[in-house]
N, C-alpha and C. Protein backbone atom coordinates (compact mmCIF):
# COMPACT_ATOMS: atom_id res chain seq x y z
N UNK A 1 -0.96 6.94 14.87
CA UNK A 1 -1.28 6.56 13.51
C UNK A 1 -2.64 7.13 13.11
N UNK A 2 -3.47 7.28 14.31
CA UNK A 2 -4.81 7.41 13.69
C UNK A 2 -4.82 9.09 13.60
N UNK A 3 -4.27 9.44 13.86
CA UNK A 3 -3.90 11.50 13.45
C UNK A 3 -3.18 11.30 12.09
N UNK A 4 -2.42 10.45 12.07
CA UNK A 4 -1.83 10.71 10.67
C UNK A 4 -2.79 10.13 9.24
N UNK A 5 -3.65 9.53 9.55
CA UNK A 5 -4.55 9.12 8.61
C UNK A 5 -5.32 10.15 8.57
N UNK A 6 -6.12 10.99 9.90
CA UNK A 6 -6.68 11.99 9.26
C UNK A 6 -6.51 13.53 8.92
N UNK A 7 -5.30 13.50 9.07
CA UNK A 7 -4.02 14.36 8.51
C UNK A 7 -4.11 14.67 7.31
N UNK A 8 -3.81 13.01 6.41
CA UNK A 8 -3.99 12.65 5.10
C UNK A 8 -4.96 12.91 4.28
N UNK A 9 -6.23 12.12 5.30
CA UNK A 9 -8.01 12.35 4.59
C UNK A 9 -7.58 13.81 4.50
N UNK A 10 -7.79 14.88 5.63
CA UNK A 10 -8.08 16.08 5.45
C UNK A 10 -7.27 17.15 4.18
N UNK A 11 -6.04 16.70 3.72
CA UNK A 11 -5.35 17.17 2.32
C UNK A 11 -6.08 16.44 1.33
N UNK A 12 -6.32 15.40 1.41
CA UNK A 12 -6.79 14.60 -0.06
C UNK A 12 -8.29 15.77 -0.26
N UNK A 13 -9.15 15.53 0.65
CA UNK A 13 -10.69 16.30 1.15
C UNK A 13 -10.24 17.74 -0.14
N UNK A 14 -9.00 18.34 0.99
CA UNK A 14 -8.89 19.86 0.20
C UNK A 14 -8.29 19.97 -1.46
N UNK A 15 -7.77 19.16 -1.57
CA UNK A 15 -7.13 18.90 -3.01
C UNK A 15 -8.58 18.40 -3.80
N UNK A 16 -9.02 17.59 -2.92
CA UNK A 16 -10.38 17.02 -4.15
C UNK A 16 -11.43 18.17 -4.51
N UNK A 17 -11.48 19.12 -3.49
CA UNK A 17 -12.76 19.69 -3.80
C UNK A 17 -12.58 20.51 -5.16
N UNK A 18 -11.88 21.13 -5.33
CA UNK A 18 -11.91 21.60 -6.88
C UNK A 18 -12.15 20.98 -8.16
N UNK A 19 -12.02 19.70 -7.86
CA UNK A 19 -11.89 18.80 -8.66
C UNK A 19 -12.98 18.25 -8.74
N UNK A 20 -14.29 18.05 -7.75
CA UNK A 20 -15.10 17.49 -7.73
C UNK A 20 -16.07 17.82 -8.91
N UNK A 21 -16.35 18.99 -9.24
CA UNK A 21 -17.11 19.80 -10.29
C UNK A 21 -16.48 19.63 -11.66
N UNK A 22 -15.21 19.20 -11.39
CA UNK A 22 -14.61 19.31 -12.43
C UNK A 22 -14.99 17.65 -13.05
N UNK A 23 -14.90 16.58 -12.63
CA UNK A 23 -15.31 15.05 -12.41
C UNK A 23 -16.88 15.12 -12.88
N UNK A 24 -17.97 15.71 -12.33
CA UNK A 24 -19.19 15.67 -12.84
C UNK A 24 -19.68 15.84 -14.46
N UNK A 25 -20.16 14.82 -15.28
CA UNK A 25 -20.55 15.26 -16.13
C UNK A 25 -19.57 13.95 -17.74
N UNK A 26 -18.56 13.54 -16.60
CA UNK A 26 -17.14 13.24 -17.76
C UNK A 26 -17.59 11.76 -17.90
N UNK A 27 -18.49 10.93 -16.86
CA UNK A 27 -18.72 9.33 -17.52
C UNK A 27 -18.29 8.75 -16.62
N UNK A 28 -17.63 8.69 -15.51
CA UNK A 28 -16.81 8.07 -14.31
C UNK A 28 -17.69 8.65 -13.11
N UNK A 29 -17.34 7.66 -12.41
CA UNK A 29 -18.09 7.87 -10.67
C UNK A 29 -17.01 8.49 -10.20
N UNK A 30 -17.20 9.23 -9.38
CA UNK A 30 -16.75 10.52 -8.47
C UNK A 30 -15.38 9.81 -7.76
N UNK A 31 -15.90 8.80 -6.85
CA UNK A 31 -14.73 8.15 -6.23
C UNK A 31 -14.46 6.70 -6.91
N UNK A 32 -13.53 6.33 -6.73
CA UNK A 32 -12.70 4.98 -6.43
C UNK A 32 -12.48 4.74 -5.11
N UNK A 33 -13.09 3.33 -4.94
CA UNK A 33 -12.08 2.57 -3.65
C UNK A 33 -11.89 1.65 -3.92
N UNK A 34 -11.00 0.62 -3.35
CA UNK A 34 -10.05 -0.09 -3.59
C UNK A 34 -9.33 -1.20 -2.43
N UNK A 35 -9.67 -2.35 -2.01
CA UNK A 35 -8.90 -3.13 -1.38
C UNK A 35 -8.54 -4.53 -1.94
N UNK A 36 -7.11 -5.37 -0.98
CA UNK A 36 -6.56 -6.24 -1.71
C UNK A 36 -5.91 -6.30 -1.06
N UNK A 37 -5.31 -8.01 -1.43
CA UNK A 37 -4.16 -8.85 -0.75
C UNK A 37 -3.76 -9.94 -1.53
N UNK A 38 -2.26 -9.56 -1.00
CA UNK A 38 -1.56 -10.52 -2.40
C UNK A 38 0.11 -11.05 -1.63
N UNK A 39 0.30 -11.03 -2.70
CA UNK A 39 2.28 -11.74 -2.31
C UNK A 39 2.69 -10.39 -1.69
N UNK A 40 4.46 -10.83 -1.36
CA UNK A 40 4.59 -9.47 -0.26
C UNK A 40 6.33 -10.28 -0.50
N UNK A 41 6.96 -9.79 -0.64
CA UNK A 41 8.58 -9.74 -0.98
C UNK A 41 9.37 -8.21 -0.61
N UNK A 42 9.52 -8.20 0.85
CA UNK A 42 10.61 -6.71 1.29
C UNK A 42 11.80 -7.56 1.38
N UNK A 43 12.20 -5.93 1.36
CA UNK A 43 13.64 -5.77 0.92
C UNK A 43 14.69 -5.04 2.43
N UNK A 44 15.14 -5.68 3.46
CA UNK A 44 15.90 -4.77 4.39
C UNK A 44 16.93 -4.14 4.50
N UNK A 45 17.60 -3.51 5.28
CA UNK A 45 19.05 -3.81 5.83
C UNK A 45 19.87 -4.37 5.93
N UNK A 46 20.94 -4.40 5.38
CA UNK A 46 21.74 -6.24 5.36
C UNK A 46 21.89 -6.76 6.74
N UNK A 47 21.69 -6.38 7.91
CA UNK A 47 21.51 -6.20 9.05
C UNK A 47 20.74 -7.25 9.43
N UNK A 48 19.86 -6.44 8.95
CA UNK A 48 18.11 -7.39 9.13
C UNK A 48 17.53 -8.43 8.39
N UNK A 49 18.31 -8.30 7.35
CA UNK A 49 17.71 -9.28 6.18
C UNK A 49 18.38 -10.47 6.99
N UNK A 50 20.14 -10.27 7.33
CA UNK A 50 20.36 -11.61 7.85
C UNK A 50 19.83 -12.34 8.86
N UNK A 51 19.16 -11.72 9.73
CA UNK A 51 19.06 -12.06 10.93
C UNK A 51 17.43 -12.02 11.01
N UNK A 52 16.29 -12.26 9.67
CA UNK A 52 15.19 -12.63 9.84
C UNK A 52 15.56 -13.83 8.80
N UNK A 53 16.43 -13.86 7.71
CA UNK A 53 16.54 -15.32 7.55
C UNK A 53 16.94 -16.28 8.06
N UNK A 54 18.40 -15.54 8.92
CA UNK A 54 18.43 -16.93 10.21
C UNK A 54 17.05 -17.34 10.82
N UNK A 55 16.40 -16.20 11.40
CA UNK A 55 15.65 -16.79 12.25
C UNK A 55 14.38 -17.65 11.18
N UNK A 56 13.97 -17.63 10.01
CA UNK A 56 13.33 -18.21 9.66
C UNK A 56 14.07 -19.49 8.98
N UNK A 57 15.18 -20.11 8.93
CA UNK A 57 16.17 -21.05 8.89
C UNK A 57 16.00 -21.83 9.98
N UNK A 58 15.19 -21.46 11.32
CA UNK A 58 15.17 -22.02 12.42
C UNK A 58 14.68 -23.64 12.39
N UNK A 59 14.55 -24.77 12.78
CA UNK A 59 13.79 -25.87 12.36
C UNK A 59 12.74 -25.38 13.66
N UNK A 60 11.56 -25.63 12.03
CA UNK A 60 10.33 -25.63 12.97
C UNK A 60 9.85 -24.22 13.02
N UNK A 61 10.29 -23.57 11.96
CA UNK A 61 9.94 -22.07 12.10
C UNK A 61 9.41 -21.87 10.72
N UNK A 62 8.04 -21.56 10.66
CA UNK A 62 7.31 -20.63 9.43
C UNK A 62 7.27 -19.68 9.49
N UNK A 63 7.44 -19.09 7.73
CA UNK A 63 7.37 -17.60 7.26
C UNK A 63 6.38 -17.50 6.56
N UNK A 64 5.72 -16.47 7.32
CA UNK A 64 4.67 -15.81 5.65
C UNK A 64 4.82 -14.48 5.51
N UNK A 65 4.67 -13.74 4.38
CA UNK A 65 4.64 -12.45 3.57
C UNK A 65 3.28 -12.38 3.00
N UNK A 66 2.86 -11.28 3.17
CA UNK A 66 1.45 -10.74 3.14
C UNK A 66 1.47 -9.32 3.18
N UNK A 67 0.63 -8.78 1.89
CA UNK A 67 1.04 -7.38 1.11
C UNK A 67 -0.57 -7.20 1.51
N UNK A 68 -1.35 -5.98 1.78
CA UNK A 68 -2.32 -5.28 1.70
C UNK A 68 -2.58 -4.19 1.38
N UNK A 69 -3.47 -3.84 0.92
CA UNK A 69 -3.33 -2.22 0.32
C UNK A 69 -4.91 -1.96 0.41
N UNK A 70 -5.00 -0.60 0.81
CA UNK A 70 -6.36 0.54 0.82
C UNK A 70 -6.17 1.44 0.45
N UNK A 71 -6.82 1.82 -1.02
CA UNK A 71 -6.83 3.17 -1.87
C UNK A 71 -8.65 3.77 -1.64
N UNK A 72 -8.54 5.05 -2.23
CA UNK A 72 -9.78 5.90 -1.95
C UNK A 72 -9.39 7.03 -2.71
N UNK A 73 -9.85 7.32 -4.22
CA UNK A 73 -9.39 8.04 -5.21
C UNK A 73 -10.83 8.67 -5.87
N UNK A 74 -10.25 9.96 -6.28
CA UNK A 74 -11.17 11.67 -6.46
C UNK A 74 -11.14 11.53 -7.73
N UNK A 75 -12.12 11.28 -8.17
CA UNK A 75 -11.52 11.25 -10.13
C UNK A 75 -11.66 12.81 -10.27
N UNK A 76 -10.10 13.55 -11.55
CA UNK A 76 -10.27 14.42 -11.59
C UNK A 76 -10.30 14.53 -13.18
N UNK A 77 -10.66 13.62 -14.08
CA UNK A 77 -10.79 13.96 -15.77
C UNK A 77 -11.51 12.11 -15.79
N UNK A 78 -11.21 11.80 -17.03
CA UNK A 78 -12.32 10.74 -17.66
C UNK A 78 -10.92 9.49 -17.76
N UNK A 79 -9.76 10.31 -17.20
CA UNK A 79 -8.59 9.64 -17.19
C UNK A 79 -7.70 8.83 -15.86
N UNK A 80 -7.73 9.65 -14.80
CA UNK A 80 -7.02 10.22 -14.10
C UNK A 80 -7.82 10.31 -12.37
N UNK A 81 -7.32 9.94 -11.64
CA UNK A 81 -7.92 10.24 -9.87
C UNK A 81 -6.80 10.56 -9.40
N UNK A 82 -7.29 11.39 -8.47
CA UNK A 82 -6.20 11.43 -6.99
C UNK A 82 -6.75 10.70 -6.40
N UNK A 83 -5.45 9.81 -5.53
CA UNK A 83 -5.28 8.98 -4.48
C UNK A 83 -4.88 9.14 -3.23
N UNK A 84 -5.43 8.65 -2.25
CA UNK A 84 -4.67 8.12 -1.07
C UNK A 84 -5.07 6.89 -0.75
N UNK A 85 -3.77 6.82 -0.69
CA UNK A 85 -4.08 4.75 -0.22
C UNK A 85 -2.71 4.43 1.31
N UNK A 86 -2.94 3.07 1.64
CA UNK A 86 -1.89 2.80 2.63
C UNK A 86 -1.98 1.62 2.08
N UNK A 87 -0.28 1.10 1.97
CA UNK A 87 0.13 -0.21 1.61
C UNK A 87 0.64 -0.69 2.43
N UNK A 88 0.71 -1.99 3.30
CA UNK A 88 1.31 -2.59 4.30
C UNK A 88 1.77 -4.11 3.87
N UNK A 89 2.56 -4.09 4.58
CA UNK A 89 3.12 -5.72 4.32
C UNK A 89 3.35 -6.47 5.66
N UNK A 90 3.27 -7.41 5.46
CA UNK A 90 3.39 -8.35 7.20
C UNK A 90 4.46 -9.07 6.60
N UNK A 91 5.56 -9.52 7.57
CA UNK A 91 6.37 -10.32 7.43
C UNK A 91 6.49 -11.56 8.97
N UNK A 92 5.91 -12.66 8.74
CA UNK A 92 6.20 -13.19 10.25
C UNK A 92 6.63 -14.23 10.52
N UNK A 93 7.64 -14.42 11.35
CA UNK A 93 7.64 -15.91 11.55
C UNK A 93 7.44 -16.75 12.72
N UNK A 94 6.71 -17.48 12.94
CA UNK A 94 6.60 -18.07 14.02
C UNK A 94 7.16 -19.58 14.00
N UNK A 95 7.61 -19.94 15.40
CA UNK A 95 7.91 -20.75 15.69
C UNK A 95 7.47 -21.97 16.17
N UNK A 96 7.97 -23.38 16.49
CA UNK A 96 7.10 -24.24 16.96
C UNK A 96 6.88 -23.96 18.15
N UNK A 97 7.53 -22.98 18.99
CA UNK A 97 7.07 -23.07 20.59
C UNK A 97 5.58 -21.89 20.84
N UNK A 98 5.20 -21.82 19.05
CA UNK A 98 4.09 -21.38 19.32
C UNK A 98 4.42 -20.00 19.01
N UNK A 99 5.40 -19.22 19.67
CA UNK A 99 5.77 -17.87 19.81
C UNK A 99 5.76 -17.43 18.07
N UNK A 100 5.99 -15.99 18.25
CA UNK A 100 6.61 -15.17 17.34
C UNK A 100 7.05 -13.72 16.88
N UNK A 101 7.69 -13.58 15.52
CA UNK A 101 8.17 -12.33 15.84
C UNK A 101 7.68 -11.64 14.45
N UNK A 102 6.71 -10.80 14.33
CA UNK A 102 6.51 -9.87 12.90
C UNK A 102 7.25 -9.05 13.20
N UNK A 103 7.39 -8.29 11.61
CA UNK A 103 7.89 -7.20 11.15
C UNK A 103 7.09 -6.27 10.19
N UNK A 104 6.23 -5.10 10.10
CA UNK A 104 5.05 -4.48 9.29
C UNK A 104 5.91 -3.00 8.70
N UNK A 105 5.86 -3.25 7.37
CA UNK A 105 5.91 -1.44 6.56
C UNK A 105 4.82 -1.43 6.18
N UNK A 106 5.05 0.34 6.71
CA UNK A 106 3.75 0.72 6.01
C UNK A 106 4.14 1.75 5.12
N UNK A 107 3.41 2.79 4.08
CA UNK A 107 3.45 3.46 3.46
C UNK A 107 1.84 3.87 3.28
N UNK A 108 1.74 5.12 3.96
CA UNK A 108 0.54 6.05 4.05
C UNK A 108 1.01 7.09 3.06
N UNK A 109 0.02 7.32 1.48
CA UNK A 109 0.60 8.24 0.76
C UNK A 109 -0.59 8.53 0.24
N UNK A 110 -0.05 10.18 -0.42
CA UNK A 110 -0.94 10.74 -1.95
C UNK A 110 -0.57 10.48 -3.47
N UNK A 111 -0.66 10.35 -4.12
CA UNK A 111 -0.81 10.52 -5.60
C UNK A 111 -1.89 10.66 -6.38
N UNK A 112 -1.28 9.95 -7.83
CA UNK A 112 -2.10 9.95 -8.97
C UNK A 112 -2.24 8.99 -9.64
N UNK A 113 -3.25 8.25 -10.13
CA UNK A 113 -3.41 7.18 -11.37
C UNK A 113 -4.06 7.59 -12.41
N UNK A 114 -3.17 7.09 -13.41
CA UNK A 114 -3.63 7.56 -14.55
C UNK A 114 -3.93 6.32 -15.61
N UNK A 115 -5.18 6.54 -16.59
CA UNK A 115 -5.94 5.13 -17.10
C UNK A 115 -4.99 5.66 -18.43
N UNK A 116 -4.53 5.00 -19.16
CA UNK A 116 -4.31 5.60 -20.70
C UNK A 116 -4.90 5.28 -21.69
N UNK A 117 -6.16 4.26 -21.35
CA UNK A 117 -7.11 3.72 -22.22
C UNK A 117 -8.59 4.04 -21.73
N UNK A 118 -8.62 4.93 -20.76
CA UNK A 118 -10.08 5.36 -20.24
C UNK A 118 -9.78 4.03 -18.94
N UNK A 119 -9.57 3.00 -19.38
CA UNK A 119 -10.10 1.92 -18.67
C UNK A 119 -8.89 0.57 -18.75
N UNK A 120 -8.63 -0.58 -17.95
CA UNK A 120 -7.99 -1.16 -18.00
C UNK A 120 -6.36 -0.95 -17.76
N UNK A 121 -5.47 -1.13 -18.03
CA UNK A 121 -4.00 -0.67 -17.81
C UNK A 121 -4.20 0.52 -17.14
N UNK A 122 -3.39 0.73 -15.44
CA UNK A 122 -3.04 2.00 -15.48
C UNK A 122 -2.03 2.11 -14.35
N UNK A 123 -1.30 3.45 -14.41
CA UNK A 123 0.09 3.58 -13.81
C UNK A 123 -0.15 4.70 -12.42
N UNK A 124 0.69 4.07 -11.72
CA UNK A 124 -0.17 4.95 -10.59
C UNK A 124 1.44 5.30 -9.77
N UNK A 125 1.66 6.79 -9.19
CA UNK A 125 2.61 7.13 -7.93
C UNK A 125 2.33 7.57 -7.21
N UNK A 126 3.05 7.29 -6.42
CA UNK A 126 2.52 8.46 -4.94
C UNK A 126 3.50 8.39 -3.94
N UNK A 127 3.35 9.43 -3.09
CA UNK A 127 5.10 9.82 -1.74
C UNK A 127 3.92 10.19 -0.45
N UNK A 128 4.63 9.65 0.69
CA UNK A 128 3.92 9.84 1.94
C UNK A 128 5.07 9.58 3.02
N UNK A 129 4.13 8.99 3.96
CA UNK A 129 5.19 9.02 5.47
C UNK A 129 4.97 6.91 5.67
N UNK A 130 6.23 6.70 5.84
CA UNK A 130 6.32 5.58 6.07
C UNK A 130 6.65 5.15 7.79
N UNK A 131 6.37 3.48 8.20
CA UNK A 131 6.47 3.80 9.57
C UNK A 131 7.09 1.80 9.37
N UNK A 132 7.45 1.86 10.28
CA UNK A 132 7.89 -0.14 10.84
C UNK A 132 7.48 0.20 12.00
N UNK A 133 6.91 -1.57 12.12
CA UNK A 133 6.51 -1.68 13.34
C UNK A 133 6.77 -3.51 13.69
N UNK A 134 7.36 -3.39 14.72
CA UNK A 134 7.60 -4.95 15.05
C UNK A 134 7.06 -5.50 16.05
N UNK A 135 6.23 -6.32 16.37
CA UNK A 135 5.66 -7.21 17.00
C UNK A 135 6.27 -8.44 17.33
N UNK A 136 6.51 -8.75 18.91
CA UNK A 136 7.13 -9.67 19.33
C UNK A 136 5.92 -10.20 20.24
N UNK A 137 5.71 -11.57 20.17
CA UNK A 137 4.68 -12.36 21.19
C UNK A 137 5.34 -12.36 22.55
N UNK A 138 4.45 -11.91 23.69
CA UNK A 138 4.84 -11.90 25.08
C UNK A 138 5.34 -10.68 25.28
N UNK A 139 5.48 -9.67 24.10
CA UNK A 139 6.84 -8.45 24.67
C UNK A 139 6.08 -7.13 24.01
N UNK A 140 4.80 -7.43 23.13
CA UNK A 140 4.09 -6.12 22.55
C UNK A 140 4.77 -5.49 21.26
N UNK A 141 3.99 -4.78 20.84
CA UNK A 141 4.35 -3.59 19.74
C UNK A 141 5.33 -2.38 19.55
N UNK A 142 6.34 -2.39 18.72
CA UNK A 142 7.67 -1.13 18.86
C UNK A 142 7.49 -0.58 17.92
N UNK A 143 7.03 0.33 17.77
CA UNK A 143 6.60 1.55 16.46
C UNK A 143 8.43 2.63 16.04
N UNK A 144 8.23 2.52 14.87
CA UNK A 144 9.94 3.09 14.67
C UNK A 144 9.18 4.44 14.45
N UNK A 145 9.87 5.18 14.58
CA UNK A 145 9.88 6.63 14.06
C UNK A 145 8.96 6.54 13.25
N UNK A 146 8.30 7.99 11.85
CA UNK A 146 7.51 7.82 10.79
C UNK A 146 9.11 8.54 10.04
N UNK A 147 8.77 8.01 8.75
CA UNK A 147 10.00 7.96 7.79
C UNK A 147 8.96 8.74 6.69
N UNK A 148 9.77 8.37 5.10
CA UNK A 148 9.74 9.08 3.75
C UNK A 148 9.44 7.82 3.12
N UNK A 149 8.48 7.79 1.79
CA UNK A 149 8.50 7.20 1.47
C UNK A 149 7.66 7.28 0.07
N UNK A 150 7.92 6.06 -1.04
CA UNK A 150 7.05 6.82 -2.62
C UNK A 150 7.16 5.52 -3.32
N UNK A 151 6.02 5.57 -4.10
CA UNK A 151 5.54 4.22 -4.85
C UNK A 151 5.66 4.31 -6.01
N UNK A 152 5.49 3.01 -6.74
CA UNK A 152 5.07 3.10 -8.16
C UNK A 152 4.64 1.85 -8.18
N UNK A 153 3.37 2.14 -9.38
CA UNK A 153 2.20 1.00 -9.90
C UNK A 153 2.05 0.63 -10.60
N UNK A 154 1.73 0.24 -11.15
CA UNK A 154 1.40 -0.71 -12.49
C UNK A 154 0.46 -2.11 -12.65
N UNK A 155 -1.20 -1.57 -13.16
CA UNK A 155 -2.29 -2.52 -12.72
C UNK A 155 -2.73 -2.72 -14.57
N UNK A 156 -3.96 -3.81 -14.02
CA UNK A 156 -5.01 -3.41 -15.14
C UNK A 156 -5.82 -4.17 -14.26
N UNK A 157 -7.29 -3.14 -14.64
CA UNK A 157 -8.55 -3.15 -14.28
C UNK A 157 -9.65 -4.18 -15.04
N UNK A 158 -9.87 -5.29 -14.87
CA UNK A 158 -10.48 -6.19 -15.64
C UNK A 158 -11.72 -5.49 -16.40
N UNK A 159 -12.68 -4.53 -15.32
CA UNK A 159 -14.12 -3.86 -15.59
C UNK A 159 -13.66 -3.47 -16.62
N UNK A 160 -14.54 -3.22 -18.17
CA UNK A 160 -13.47 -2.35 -19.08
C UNK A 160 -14.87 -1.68 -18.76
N UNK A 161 -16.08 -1.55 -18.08
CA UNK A 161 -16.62 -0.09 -18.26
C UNK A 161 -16.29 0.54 -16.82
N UNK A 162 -16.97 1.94 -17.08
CA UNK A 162 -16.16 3.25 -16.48
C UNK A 162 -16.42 2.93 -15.22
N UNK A 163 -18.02 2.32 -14.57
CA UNK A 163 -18.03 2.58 -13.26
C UNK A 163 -18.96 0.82 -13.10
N UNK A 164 -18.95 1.21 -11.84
CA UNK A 164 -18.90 -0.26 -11.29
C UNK A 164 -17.77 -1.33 -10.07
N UNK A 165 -18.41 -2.37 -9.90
CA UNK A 165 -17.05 -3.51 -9.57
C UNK A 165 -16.26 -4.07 -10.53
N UNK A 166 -15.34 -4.28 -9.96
CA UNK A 166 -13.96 -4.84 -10.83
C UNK A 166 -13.30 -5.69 -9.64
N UNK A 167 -12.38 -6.10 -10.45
CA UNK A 167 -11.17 -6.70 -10.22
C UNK A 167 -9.74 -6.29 -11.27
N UNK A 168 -8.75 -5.71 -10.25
CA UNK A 168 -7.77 -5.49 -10.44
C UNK A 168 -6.06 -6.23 -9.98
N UNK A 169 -5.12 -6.33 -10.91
CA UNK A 169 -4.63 -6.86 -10.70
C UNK A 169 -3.30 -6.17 -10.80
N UNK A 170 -2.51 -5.76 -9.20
CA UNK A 170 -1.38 -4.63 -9.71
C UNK A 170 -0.02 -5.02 -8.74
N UNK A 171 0.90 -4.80 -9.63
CA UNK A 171 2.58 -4.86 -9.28
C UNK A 171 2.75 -3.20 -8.59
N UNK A 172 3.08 -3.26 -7.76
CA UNK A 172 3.73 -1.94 -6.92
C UNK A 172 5.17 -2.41 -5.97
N UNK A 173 5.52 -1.03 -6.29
CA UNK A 173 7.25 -1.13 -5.38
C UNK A 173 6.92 -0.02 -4.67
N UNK A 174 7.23 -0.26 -3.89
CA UNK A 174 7.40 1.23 -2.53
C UNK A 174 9.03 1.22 -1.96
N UNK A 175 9.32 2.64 -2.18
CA UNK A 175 10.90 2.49 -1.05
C UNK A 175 10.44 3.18 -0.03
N UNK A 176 11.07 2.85 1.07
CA UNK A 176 10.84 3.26 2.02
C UNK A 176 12.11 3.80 3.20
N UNK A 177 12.67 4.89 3.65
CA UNK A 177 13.01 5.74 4.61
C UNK A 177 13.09 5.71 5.79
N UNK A 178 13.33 4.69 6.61
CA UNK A 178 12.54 4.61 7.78
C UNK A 178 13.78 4.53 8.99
N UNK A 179 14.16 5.58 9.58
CA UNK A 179 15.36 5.86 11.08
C UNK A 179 16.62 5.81 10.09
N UNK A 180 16.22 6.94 8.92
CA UNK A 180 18.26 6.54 8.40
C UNK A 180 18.38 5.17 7.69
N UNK A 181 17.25 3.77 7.54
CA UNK A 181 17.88 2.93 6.92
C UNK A 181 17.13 2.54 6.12
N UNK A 182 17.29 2.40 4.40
CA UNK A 182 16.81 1.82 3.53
C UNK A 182 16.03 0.44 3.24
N UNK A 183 14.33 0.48 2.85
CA UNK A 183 13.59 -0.56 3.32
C UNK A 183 13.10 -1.15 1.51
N UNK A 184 12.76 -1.92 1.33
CA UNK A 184 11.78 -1.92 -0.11
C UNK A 184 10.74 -2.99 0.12
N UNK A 185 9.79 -2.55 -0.80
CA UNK A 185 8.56 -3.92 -0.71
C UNK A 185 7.68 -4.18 -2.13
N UNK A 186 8.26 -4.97 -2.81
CA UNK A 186 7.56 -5.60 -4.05
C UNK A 186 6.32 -6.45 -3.58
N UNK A 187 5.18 -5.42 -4.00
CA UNK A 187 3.77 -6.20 -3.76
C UNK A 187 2.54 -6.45 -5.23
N UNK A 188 2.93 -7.84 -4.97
CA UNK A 188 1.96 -8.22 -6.33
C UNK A 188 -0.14 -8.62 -5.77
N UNK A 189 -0.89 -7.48 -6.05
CA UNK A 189 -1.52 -7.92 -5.56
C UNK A 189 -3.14 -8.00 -6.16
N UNK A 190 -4.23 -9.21 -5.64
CA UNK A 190 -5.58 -8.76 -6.11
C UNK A 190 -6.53 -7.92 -5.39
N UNK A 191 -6.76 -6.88 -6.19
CA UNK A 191 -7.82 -5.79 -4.99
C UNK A 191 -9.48 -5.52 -6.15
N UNK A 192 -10.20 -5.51 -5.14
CA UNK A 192 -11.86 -5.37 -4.97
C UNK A 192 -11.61 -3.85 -5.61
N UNK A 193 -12.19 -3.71 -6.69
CA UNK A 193 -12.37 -1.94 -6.87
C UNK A 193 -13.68 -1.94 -7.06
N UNK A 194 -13.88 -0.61 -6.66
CA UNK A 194 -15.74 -0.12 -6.72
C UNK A 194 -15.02 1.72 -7.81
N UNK A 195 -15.88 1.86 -8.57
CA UNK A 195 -15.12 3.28 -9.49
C UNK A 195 -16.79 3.53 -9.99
């Protein structure tokens, strides 16, 4: 995982630099970053879906869903950044004997957000490499293959000026690709922006 993150940095790096000169001068800070955690609603396999609601049907068994996301965006107009961000979701349930069993998507991607008001409302996509990973207590970590995978956003930025802290508040869907079988994850979430 940690090659494929700087895999990522190192394209975003080469895509930004043209852009960097181009960003100077327009009223916006150079970068955006971006973290947050919010609700978390995936979507599996009919496979899987049944057989993590049985198991959370269990008596004596809690579920939680938990969405996170880390963006780091190149502003390239007075409108507009390139992105890379990673969105993850936890799904877990544990049991009363203490034990338990997660389930984690991820989606490591590039895109674009675009402001259509300078500031406030904005729509954001992006396509990368997706990965699952399941965690069982007593038995360790099973990393699936890295898969395909592409988002879409839809925020607004409370800050209405250009640079600074904020608080943002954004709906994203990611599908996700992952060994041949179709994944989804509706994440509603609040993230810390610095722009």
């Amino acid at each position: 995982m940690k090659t494929h993150v700087r895999i990522m940095l190192a394209i975003v790096l080469v895509l930004a630099l043209p852009c960097i000169a181009a960003a100077q001068g327009r009223g916006r800070d150079l970068l955006l970053f971006q973290i947050g955690a919010g609700l978390y609603f995936p979507s599996y396999p009919d496979g899987l879906e049944s057989a993590m609601s049985l198991d959370a049907s269990t008596p004596g068994a809690d579920r939680i869903q938990v969405a996170v996301d880390l963006a780091l965006g190149f502003s390239i107009s007075e409108r507009a950044y390139i992105m890379a961000r990673m969105d993850g979701g936890g799904d877990r349930i544990t049991y009363s004997s203490g034990d338990y069993s997660q389930l984690n998507l991820y989606l490591f991607s590039l895109g674009a957000r675009y402001y259509p008001y300078v500031t406030g409302l904005y729509l954001e996509g992006d396509v990368g490499s997706s990965q699952a990973i399941v965690d069982i207590s007593g038995e360790g970590s099973y990393p699936s293959d890295k898969g395909f995978g592409y988002g879409i956003a839809v925020g607004y930025d409370f800050n209405r000026r250009l640079r600074g802290f904020g608080l943002e508040l954004e709906a994203k869907y990611d599908s996700l690709t992952i060994e041949s079988e179709q994944y989804g994850a509706f994440m509603l979430t609040l993230n810390l922006c610095w722009k």
